[in-house]
Protein backbone atom coordinates (compact mmCIF):
# COMPACT_ATOMS: atom_id res chain seq x y z
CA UNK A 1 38.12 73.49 60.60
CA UNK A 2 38.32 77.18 59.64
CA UNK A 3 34.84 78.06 61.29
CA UNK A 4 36.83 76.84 64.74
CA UNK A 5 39.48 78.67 64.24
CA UNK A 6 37.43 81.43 63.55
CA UNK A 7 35.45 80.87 66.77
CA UNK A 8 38.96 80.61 68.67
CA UNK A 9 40.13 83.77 67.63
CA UNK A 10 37.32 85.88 67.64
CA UNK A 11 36.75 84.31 71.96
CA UNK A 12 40.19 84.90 72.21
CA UNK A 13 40.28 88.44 70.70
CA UNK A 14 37.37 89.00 73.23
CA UNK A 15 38.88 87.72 75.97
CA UNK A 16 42.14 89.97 75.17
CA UNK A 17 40.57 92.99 75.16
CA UNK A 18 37.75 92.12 78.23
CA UNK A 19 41.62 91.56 80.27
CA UNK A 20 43.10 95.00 78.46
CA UNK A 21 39.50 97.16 80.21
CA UNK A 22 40.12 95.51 83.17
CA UNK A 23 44.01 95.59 83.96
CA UNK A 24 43.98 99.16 82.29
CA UNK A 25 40.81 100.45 83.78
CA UNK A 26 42.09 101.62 87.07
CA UNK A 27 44.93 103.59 85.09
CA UNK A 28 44.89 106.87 83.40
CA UNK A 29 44.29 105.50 80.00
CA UNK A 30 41.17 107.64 79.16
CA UNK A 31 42.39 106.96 75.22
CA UNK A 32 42.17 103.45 75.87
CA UNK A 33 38.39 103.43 77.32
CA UNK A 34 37.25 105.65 74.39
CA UNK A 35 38.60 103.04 71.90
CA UNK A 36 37.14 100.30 73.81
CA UNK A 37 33.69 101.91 73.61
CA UNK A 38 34.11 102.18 69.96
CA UNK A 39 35.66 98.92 69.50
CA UNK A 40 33.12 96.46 67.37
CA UNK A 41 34.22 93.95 70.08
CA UNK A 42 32.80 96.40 73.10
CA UNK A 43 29.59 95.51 71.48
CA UNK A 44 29.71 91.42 71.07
């Protein structure tokens, strides 16, 4: 049960920040792209 949860969280915390890049991206959150790129998730 805890290796689903787990999964669910870690797709969700991916899917979280995938919709943060793109409903930020067109803004002028330079901060936020930089901290994306270094983000352990950027690289999953």
């Amino acid at each position: 049960v805890s290796f689903m949860l787990d999964i669910t969280l870690r797709s969700a915390a991916v899917a979280i920040a995938i919709t943060a890049r793109l409903f930020y991206g067109g803004m002028e959150y330079d901060q936020s792209e930089e901290h994306f790129t270094r983000h352990p998730l950027h690289y999953r």
